[in-house]
N, C-alpha and C. Protein backbone atom coordinates (compact mmCIF):
# COMPACT_ATOMS: atom_id res chain seq x y z
N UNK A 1 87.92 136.99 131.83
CA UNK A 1 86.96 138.02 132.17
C UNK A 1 85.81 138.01 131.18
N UNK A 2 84.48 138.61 131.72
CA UNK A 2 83.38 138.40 130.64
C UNK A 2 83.81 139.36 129.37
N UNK A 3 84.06 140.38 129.26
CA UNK A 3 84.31 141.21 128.44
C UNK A 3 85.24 140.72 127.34
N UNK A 4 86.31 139.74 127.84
CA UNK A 4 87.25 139.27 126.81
C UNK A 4 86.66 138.12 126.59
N UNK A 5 85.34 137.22 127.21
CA UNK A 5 84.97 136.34 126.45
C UNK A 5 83.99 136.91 125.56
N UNK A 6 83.37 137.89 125.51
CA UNK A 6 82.78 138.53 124.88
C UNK A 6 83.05 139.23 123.61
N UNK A 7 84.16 139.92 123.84
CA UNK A 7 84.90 139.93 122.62
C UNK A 7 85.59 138.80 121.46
N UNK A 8 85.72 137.61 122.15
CA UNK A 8 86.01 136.45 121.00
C UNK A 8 84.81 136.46 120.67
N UNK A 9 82.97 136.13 121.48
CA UNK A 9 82.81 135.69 120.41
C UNK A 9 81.98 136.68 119.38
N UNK A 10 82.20 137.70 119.60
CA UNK A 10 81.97 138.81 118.53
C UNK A 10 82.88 139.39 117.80
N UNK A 11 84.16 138.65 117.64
CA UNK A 11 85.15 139.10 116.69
C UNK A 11 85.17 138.07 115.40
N UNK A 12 85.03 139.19 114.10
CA UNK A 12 85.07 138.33 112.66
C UNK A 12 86.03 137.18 112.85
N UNK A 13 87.13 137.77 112.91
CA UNK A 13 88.43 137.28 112.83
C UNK A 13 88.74 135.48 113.65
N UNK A 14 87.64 135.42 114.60
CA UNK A 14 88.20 134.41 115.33
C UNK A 14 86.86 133.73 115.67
N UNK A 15 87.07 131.68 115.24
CA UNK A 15 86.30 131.38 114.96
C UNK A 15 86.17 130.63 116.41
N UNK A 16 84.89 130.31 117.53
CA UNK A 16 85.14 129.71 118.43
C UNK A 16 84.22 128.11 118.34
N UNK A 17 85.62 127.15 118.75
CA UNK A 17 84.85 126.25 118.32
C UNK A 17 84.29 125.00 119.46
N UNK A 18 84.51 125.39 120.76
CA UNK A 18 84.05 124.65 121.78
C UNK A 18 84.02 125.63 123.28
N UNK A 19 83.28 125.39 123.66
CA UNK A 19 83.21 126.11 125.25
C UNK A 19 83.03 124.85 126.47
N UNK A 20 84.07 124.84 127.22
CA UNK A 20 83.91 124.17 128.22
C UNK A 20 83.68 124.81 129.93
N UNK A 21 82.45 124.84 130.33
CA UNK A 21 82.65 124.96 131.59
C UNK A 21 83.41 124.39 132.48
N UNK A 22 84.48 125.10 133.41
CA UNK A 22 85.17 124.47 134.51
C UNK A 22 84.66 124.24 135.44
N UNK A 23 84.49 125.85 135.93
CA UNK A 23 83.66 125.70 137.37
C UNK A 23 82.36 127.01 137.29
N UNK A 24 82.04 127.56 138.34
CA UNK A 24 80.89 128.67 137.93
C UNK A 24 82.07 129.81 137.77
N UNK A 25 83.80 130.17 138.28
CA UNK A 25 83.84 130.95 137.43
C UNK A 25 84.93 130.69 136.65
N UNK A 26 85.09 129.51 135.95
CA UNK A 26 85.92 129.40 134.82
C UNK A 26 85.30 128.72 133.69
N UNK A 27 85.37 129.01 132.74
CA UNK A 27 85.52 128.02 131.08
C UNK A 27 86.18 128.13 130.51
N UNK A 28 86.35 126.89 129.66
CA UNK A 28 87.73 126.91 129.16
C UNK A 28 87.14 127.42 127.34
N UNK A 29 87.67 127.65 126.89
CA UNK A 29 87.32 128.19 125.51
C UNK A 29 88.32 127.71 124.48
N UNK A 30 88.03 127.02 123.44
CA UNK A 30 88.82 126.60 122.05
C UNK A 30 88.31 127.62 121.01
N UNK A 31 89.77 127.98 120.36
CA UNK A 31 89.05 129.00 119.41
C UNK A 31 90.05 128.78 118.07
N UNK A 32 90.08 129.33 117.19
CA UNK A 32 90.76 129.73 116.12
C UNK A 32 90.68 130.90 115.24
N UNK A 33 91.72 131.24 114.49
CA UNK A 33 91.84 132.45 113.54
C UNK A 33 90.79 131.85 112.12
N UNK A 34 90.40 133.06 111.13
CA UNK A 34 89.49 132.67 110.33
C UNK A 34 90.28 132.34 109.07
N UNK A 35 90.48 131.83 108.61
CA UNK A 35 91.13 131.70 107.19
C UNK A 35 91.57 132.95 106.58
N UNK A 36 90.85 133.93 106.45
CA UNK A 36 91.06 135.21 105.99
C UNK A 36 91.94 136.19 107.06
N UNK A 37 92.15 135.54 108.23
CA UNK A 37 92.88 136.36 109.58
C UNK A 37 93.86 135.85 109.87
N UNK A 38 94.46 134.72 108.90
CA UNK A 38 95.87 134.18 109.23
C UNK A 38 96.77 135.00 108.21
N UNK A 39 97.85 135.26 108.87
CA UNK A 39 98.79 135.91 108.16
C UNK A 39 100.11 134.64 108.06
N UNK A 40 100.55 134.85 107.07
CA UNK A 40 101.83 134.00 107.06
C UNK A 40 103.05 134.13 107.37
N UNK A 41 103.70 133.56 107.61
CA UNK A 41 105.15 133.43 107.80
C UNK A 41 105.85 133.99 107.08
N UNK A 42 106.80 134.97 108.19
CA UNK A 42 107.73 135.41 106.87
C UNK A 42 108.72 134.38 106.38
N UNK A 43 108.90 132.98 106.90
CA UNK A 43 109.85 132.10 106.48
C UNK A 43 109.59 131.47 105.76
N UNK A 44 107.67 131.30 105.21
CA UNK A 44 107.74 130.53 104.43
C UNK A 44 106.81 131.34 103.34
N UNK A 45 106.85 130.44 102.06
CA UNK A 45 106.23 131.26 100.94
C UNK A 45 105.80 129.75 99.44
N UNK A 46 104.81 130.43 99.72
CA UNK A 46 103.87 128.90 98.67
C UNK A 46 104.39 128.98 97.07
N UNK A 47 105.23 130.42 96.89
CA UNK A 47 105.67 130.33 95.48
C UNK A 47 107.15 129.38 95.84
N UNK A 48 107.67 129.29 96.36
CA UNK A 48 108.75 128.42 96.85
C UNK A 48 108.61 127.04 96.77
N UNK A 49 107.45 126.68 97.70
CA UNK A 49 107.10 125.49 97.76
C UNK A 49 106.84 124.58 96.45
N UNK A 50 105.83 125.77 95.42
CA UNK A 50 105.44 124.87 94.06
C UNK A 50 106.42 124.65 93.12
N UNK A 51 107.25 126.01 93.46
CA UNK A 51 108.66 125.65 92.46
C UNK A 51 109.16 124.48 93.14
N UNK A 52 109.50 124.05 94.33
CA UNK A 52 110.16 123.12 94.60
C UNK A 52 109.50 121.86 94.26
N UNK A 53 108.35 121.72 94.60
CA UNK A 53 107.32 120.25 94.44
C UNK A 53 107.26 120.11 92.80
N UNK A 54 106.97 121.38 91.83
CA UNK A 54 106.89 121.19 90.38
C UNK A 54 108.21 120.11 89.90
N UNK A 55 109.42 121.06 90.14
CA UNK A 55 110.82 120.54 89.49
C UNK A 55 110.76 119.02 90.16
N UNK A 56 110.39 118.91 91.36
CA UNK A 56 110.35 117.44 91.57
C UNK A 56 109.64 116.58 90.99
N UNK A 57 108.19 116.98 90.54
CA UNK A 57 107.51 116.23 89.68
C UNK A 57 108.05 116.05 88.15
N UNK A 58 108.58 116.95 87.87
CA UNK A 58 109.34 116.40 86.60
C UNK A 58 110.37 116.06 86.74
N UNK A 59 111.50 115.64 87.10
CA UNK A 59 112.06 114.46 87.29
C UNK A 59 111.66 112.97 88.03
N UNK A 60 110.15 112.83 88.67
CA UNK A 60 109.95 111.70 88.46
C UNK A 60 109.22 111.69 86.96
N UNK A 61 108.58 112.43 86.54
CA UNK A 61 107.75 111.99 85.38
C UNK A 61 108.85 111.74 84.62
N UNK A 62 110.22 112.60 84.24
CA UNK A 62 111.53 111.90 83.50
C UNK A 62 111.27 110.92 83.58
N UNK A 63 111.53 110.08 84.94
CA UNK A 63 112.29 109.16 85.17
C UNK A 63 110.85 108.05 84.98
N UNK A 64 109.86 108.30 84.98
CA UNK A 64 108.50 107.44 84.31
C UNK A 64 108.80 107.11 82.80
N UNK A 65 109.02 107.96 82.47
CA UNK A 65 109.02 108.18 81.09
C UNK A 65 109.94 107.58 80.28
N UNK A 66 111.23 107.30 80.73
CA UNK A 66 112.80 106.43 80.51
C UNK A 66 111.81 104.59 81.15
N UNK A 67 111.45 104.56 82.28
CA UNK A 67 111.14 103.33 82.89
C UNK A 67 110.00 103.12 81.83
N UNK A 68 108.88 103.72 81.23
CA UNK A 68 107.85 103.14 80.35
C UNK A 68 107.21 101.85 81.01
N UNK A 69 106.98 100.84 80.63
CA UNK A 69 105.91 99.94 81.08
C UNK A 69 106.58 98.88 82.19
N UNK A 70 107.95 99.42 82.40
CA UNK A 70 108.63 98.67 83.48
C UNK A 70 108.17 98.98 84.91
N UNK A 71 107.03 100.16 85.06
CA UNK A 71 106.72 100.56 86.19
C UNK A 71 105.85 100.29 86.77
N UNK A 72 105.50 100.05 88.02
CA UNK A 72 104.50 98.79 88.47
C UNK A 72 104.06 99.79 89.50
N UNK A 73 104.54 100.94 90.25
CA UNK A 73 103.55 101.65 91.21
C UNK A 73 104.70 102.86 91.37
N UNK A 74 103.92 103.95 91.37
CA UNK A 74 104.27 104.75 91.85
C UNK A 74 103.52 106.14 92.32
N UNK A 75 104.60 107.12 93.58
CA UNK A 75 103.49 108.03 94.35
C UNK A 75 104.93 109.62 93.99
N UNK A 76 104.25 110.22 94.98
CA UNK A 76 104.83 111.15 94.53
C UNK A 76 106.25 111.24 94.83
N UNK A 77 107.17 111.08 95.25
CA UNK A 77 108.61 110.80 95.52
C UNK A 77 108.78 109.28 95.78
N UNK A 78 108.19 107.99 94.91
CA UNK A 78 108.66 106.78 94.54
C UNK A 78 108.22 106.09 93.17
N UNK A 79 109.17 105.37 93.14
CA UNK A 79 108.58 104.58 91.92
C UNK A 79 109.19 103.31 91.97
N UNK A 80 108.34 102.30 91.61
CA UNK A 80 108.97 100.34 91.84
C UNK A 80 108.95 100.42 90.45
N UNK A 81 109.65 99.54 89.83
CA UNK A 81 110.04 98.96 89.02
C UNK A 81 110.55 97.99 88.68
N UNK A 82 110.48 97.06 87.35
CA UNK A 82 111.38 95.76 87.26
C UNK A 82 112.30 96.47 86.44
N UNK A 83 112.89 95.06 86.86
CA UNK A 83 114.23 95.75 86.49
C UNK A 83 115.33 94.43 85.70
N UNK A 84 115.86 93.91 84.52
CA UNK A 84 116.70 93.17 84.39
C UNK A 84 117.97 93.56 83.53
N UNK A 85 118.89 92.81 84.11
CA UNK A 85 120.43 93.00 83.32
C UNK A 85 120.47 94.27 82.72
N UNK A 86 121.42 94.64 82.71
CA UNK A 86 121.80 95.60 81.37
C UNK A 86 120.56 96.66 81.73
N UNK A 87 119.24 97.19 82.27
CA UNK A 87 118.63 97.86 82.27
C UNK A 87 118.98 99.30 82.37
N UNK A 88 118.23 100.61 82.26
CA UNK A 88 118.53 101.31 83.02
C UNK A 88 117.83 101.57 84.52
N UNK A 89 118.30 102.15 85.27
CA UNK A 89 117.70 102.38 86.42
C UNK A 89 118.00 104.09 87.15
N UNK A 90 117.10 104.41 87.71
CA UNK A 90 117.03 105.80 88.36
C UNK A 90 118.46 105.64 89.00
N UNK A 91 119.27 106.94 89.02
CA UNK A 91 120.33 107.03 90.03
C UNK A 91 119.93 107.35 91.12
N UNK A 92 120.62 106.75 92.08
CA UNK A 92 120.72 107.12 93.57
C UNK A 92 121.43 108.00 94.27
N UNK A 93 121.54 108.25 95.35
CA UNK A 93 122.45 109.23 95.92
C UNK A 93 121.84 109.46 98.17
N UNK A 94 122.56 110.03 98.08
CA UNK A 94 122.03 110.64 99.91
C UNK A 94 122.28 111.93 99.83
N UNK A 95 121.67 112.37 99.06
CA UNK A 95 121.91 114.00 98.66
C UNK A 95 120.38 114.39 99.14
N UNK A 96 119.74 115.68 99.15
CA UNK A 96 118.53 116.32 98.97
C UNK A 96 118.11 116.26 97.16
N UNK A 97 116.73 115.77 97.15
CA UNK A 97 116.60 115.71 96.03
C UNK A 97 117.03 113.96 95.60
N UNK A 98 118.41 113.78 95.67
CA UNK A 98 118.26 112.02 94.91
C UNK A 98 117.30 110.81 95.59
N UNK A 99 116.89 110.01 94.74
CA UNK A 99 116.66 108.90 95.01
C UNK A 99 117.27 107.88 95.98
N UNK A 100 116.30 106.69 96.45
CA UNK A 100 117.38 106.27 97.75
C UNK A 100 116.52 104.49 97.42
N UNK A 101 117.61 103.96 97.13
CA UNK A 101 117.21 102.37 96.71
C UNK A 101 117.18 101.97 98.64
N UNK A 102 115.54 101.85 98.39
CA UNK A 102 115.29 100.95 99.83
C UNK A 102 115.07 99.80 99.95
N UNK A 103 116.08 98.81 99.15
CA UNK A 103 116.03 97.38 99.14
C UNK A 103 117.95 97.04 99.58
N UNK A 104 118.41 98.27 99.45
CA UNK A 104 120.20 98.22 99.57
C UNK A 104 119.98 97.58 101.18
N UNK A 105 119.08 98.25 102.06
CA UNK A 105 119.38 97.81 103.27
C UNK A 105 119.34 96.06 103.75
N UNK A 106 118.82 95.80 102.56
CA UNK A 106 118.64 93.96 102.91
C UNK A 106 119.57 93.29 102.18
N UNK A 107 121.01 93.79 101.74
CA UNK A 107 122.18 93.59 101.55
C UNK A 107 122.40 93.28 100.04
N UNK A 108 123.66 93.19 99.60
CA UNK A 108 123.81 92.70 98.88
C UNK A 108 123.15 91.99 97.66
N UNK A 109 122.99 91.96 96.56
CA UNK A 109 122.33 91.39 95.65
C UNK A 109 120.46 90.72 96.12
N UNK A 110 119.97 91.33 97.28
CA UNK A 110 118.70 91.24 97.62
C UNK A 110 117.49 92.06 96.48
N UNK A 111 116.43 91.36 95.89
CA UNK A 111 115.35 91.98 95.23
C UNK A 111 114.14 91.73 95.49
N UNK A 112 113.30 92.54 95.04
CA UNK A 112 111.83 92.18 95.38
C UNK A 112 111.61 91.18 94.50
N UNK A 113 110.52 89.91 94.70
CA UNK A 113 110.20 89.19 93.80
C UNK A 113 108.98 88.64 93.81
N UNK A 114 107.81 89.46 94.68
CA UNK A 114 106.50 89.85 94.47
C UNK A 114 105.94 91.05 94.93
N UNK A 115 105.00 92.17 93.93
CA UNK A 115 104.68 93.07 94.41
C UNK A 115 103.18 93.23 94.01
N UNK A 116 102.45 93.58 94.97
CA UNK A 116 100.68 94.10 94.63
C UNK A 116 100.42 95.57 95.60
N UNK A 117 99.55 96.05 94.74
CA UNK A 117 98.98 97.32 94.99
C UNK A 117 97.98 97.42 94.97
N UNK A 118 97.44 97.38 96.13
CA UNK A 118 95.19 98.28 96.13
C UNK A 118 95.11 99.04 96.55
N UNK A 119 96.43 99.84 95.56
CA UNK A 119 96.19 101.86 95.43
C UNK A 119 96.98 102.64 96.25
N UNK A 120 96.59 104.25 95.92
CA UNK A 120 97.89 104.77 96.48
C UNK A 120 98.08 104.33 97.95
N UNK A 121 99.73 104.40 98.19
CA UNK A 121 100.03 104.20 99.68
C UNK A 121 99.21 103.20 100.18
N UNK A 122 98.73 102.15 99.25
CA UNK A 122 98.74 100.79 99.74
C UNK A 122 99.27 99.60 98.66
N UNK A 123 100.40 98.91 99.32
CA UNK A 123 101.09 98.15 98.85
C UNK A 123 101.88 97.32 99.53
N UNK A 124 102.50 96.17 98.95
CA UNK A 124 103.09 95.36 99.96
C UNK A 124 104.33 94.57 98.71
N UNK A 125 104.65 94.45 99.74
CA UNK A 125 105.98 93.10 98.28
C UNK A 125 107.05 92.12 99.18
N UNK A 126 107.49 91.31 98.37
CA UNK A 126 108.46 90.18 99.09
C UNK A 126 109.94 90.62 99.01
N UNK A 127 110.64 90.25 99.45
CA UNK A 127 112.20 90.78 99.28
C UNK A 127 112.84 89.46 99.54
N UNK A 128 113.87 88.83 98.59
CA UNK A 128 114.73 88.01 98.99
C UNK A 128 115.31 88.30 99.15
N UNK A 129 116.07 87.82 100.39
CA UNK A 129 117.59 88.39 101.14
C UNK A 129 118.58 87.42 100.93
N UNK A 130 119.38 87.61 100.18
CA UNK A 130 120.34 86.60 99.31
C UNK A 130 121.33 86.17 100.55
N UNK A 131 121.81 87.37 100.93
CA UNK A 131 122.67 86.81 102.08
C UNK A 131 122.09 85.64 103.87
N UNK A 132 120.86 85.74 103.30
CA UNK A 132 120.24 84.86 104.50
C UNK A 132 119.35 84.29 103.53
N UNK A 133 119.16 84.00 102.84
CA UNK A 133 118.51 82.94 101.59
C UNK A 133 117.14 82.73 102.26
N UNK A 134 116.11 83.72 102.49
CA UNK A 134 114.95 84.11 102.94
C UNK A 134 114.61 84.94 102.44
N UNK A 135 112.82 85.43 102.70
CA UNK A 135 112.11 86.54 102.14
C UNK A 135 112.06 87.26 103.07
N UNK A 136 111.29 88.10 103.18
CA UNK A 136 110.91 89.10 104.41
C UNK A 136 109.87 89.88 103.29
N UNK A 137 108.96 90.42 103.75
CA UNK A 137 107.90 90.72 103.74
C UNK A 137 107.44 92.14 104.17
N UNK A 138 107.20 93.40 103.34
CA UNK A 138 106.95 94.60 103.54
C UNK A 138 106.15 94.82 103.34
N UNK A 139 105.36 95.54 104.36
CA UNK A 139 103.81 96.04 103.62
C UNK A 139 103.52 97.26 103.83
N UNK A 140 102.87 98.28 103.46
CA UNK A 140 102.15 99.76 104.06
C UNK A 140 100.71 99.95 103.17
N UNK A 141 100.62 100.53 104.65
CA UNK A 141 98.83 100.51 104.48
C UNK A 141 98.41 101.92 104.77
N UNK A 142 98.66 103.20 104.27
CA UNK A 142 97.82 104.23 104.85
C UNK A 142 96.88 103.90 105.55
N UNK A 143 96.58 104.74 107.01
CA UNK A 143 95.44 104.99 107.86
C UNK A 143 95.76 103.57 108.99
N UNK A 144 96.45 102.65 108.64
CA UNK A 144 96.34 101.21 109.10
C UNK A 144 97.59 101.19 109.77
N UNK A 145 97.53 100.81 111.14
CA UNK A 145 98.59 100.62 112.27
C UNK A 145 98.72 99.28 111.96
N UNK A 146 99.94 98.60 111.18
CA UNK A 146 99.99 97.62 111.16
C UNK A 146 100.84 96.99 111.93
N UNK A 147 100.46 96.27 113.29
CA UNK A 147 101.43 96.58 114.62
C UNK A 147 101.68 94.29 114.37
N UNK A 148 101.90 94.02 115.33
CA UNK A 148 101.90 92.16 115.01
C UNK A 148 100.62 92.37 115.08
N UNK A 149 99.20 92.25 115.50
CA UNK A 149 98.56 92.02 115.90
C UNK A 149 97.47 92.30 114.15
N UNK A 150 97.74 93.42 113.92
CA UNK A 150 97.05 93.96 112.71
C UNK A 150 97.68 93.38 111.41
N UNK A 151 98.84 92.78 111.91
CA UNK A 151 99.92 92.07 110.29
C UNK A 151 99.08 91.21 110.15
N UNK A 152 98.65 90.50 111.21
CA UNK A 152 97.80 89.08 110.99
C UNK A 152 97.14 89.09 109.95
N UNK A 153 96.06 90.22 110.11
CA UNK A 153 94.70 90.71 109.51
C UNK A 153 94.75 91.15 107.57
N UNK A 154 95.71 92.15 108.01
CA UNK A 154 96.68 93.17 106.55
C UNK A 154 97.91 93.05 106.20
N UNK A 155 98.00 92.06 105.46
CA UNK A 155 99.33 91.51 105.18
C UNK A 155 99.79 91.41 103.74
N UNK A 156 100.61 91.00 102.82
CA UNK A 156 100.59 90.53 101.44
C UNK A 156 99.62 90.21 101.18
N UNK A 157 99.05 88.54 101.45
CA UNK A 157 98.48 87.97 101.05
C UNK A 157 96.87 88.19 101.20
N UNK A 158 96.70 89.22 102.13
CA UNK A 158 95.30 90.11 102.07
C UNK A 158 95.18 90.48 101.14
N UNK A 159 96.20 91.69 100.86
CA UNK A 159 96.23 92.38 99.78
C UNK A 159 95.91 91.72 98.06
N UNK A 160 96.79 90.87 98.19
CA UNK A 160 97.15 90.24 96.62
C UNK A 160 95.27 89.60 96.58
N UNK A 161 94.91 89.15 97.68
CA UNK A 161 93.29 88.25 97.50
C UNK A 161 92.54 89.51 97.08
N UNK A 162 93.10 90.43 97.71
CA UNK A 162 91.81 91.28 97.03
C UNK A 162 92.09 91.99 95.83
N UNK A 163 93.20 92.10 95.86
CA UNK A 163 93.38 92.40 94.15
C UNK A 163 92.73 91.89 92.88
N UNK A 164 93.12 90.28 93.26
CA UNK A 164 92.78 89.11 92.32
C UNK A 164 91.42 88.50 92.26
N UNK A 165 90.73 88.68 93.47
CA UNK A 165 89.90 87.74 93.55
C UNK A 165 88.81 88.98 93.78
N UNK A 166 89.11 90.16 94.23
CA UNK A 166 88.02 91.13 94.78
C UNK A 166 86.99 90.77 95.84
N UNK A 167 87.91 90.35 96.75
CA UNK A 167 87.23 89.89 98.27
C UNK A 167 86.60 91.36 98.68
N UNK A 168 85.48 91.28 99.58
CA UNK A 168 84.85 92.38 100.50
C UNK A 168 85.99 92.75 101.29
N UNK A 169 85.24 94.04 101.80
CA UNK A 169 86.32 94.38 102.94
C UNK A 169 86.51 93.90 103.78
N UNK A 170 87.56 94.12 104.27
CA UNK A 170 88.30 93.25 105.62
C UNK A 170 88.43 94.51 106.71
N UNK A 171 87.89 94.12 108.16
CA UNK A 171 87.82 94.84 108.98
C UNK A 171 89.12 94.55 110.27
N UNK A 172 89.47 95.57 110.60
CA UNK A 172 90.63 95.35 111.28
C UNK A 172 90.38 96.44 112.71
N UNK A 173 90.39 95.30 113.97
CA UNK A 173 89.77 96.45 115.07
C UNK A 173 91.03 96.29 116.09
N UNK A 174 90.84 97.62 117.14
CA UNK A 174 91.83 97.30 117.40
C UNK A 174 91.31 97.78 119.23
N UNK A 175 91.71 97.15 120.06
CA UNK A 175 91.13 97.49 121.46
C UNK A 175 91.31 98.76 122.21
N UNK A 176 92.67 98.90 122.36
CA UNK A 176 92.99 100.09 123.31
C UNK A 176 93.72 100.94 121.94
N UNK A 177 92.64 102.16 121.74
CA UNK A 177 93.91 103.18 120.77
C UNK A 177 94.10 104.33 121.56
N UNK A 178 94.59 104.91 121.81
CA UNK A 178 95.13 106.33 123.00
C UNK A 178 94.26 107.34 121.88
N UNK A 179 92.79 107.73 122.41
CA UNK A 179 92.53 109.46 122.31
C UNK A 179 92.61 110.17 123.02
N UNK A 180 92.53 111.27 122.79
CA UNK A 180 92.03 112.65 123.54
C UNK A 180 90.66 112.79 123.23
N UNK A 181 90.34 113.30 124.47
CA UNK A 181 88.75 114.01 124.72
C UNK A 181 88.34 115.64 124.76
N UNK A 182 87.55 116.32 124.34
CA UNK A 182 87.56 117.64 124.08
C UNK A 182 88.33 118.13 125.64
N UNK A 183 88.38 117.49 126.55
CA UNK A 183 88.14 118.27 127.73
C UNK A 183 89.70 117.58 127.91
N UNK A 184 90.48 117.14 126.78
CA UNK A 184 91.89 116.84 127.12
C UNK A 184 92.38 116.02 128.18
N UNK A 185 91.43 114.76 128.72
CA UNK A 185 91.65 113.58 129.00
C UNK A 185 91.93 113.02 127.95
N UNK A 186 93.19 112.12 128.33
CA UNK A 186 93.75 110.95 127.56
C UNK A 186 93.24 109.57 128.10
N UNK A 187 92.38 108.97 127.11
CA UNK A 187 91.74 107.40 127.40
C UNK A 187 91.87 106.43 126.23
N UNK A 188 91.72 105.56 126.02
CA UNK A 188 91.89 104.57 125.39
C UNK A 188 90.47 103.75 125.13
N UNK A 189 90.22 103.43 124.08
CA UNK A 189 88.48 103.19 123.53
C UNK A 189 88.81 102.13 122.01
N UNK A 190 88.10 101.57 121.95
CA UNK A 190 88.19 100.63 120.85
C UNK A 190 87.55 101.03 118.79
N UNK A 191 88.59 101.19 118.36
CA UNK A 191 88.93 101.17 117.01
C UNK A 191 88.37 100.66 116.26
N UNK A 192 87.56 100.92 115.16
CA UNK A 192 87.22 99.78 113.61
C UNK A 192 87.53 100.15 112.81
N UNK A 193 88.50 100.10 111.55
CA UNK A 193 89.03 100.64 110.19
C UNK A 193 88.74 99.45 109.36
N UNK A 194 88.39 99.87 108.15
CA UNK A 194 88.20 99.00 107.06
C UNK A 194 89.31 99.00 105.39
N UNK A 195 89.70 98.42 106.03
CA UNK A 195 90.19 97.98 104.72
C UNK A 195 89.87 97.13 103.40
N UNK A 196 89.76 98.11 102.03
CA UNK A 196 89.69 97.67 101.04
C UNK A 196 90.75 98.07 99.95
N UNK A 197 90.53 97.51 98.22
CA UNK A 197 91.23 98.15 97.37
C UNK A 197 90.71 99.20 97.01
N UNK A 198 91.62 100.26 96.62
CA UNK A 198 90.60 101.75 96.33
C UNK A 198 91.58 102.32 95.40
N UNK A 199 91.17 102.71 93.90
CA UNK A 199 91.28 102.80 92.79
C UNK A 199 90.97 104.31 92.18
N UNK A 200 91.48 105.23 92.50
CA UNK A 200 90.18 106.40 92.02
C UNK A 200 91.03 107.12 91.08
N UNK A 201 92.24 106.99 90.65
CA UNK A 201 93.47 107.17 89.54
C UNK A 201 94.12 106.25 88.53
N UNK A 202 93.75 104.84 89.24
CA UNK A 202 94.01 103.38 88.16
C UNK A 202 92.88 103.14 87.60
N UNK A 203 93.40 101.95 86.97
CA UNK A 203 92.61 100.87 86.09
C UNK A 203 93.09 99.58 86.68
N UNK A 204 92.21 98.42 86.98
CA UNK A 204 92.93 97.15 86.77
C UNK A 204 92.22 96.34 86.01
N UNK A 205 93.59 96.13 84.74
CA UNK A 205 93.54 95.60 83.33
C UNK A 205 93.36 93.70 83.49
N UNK A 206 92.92 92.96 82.43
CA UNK A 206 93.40 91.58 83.11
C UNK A 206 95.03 91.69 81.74
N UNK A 207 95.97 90.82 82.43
CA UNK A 207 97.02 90.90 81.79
C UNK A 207 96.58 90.51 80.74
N UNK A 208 97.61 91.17 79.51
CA UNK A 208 97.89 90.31 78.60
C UNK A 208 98.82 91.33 77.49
């Protein structure tokens, strides 16, 4: 009715952020609450949350801090590391809260035995799989669907070139990606993401 579209858009409280005509007598209307007009949950509570995320950050920083220069990347609930004989190493568990060695799944006495990073939540590494006397090859790429088609493109050995060598960016497109349209058709339209190394918390040192 006009009156209740009238009232959204003269209410503080509610922000409107698209109007679609249907027909001469419908539109469709997108709206939202204002930042200051959301009320919260009684289930949840942000003093909860920081206690929980704090205590977690200090036991990885512990566990940084025991590992010292053995640590080769880490984010906020991981950390890689080398690791030989006799070392110590983070405990594990399948509890809430423990650590979870994600190299156990490639069996038996399997380790990583190359790893590069161009920054957070981008990284990649090799895994030998002892019991099939092969590598296999892991990579993650924030923002980057790395499907077969995109492995081609963003792979290890992308990565490690641009680490080392500081190649330009590498563009990775992709044909059909499924959007939505304001008017909530689902179509499919063609993709360009760029991938580079991106640094805005490191340093990269030359060894020595």
């Amino acid at each position: 009715k006009a009156h209740d579209f009238f009232n959204m858009l003269t209410n503080p409280s509610i922000e409107v952020t698209s109007i679609i005509p249907v027909n001469d007598e419908v539109i469709f209307v997108n709206s939202a609450l204002t930042e200051e007009a959301v009320e919260p949950l009684k289930t949840s509570s942000v003093v909860l949350a920081a206690y929980t995320t704090a205590n977690a950050r200090l036991v990885l920083y512990e566990y940084l801090e025991r590992l010292d220069q053995r640590v080769l990347y880490f984010d906020t609930d991981s950390v890689i590391f080398t690791e030989q004989s006799g070392e110590w190493s983070p405990p594990t568990g399948n509890f809430l809260g423990d650590m979870t060695d994600e190299i156990e799944c490639y069996g038996p006495g399997s380790r990583i035995v190359e790893f590069v990073s161009g920054g957070p939540k981008n990284y990649a590494y090799n895994v030998f799989v002892l019991g099939d006397n092969r590598e296999v090859t892991m990579c993650k790429v924030k923002g980057l669907n790395l499907n077969y088609k995109n492995s081609a493109i963003v792979n290890f050995d992308t990565i490690k070139d641009h680490v080392l060598n500081n190649t330009p960016e590498t563009f990775v497109e992709t044909d059909r990606r499924i959007a939505r349209t304001c008017t909530f058709e689902v179509i499919s339209k063609p993709e360009k993401k760029t991938y580079r190394v991106h640094y805005t918390k490191r340093r990269r040192l030359e060894q020595g």
